[in-house]
Protein backbone atom coordinates (compact mmCIF):
# COMPACT_ATOMS: atom_id res chain seq x y z
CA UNK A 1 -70.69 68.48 74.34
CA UNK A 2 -66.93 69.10 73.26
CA UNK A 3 -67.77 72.37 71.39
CA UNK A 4 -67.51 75.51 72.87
CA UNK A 5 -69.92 78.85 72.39
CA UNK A 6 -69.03 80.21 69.51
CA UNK A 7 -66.65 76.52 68.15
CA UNK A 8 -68.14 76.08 64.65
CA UNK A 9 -69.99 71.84 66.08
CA UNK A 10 -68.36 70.24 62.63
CA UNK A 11 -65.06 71.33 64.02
CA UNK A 12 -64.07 67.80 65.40
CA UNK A 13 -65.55 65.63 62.81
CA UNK A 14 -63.49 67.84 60.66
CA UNK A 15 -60.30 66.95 62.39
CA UNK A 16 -61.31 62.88 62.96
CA UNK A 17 -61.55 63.29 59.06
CA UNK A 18 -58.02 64.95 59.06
CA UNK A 19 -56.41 61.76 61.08
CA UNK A 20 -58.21 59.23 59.33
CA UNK A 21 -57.02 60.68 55.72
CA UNK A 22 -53.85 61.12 57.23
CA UNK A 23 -53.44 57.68 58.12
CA UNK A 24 -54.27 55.99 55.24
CA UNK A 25 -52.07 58.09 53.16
CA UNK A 26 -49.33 57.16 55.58
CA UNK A 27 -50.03 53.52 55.21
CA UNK A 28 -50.00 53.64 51.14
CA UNK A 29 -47.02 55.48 51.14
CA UNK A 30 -45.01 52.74 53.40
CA UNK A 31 -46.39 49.87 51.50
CA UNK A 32 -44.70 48.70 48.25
CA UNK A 33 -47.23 46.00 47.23
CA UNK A 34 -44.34 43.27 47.07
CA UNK A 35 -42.51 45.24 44.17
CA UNK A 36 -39.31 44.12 42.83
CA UNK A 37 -36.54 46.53 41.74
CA UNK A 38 -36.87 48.21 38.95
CA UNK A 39 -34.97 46.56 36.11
CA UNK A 40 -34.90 42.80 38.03
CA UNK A 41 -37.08 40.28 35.90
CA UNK A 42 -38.11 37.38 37.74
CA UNK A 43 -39.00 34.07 36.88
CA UNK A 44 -42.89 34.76 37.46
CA UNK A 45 -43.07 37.40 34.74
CA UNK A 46 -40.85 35.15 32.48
CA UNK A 47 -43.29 32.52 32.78
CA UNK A 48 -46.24 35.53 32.08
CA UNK A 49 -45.07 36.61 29.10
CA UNK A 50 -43.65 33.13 27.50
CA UNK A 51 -47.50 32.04 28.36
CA UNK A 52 -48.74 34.61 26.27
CA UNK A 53 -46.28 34.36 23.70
CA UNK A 54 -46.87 30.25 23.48
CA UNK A 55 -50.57 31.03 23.06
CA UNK A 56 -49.72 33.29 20.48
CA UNK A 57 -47.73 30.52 18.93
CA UNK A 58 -50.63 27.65 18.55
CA UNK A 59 -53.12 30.93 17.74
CA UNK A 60 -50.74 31.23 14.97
CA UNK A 61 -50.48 27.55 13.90
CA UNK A 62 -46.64 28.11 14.44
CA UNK A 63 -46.95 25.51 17.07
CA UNK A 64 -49.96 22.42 16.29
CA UNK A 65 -52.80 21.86 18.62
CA UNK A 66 -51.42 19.34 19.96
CA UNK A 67 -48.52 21.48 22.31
CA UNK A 68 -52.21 22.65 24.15
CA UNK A 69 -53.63 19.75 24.68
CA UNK A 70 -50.91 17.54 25.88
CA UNK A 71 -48.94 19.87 27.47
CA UNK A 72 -47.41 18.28 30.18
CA UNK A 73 -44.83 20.03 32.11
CA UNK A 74 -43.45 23.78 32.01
CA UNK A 75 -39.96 25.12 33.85
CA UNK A 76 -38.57 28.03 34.19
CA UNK A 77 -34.92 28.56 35.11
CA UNK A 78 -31.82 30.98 34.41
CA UNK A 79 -29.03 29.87 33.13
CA UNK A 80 -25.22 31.35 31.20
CA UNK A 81 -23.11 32.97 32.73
CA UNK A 82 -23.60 35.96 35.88
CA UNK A 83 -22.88 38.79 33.59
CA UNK A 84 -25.53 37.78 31.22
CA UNK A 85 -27.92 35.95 32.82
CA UNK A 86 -30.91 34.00 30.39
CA UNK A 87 -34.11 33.01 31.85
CA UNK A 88 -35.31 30.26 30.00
CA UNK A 89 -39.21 29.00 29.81
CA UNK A 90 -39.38 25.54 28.62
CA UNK A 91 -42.97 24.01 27.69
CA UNK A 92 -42.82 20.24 27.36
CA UNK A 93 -45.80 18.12 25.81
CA UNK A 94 -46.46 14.61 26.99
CA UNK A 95 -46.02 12.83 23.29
CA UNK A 96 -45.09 14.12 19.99
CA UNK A 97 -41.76 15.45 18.47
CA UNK A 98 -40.23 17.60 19.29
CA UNK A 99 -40.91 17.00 22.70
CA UNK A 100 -39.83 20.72 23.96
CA UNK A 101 -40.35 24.33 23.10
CA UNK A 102 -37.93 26.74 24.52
CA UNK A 103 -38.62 30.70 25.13
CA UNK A 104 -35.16 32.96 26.45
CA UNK A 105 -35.50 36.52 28.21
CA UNK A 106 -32.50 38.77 28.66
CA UNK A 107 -31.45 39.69 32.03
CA UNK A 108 -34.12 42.64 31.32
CA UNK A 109 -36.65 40.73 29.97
CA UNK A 110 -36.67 41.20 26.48
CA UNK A 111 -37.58 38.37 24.30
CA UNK A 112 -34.66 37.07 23.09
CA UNK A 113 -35.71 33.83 20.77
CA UNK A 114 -37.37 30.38 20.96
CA UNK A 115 -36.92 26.86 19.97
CA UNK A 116 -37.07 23.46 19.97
CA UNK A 117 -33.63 22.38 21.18
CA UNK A 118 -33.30 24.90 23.95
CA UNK A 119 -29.68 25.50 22.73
C-alpha cells in the first residue's frame, strides 16, 4: 500500500520505530523527576536519614524501647544563622524523660550530632 516496487515493506515500521524511540528519549531527557540541586538538603531527606539513624539508636539500646512505642510527635526545622544553616530532627515521646531526642545535619547533610536538649 505505501511501499513502492522495489521499497524494502519494513521500511515504514522502521521509521514509526525511529519517532516513537525518538520521542521517548526526548521526553526523559526534559524531565528531572522533581530533583533538587545538587548540594541543597531538604527537610525530607533530613527526616530520612534521622529515621534511620533513630532506629539505629533503639536497635542499639542507645535509646530504650520505650522512644518506639510512645513516640509521639517528630519536627523537622532549620535553624542558626544563614551562613550555616542546621536542620534539626527532633523525635518527641509522649511520657518519659527526657522527653526529646534531637538529630542536626549541616547545610550539606552530614550528620553533625544528637541529643537530648537540642542545644
Amino acid at each position: 500500500m505505501f511501499s513502492k516496487k522495489g521499497k524494502n515493506p519494513n521500511y515504514h515500521i522502521a521509521i514509526c520505530f525511529l519517532f516513537i524511540v525518538l520521542f521517548i528519549s526526548a521526553s526523559l531527557v526534559y524531565s528531572h523527576g522533581g530533583k533538587h540541586a545538587p548540594g541543597e538538603f531538604t527537610h525530607l531527606q533530613a527526616l530520612k536519614k534521622a529515621t534511620e539513624l533513630y532506629d539505629q539508636l533503639i536497635e542499639k539500646g542507645k535509646l530504650d524501647q520505650s522512644w518506639e512505642n510512645k513516640l509521639s510527635q517528630v519536627d523537622v526545622f532549620k535553624r542558626g544563622p544563614e551562613d550555616k544553616n542546621e536542620i534539626v530532627v527532633s523525635f518527641q515521646r509522649a511520657s518519659g524523660d527526657p522527653k526529646n531526642v534531637y538529630i542536626f545535619f549541616d547545610a550539606g547533610g552530614k550528620y553533625a550530632g544528637s541529643n537530648f536538649t537540642g542545644e
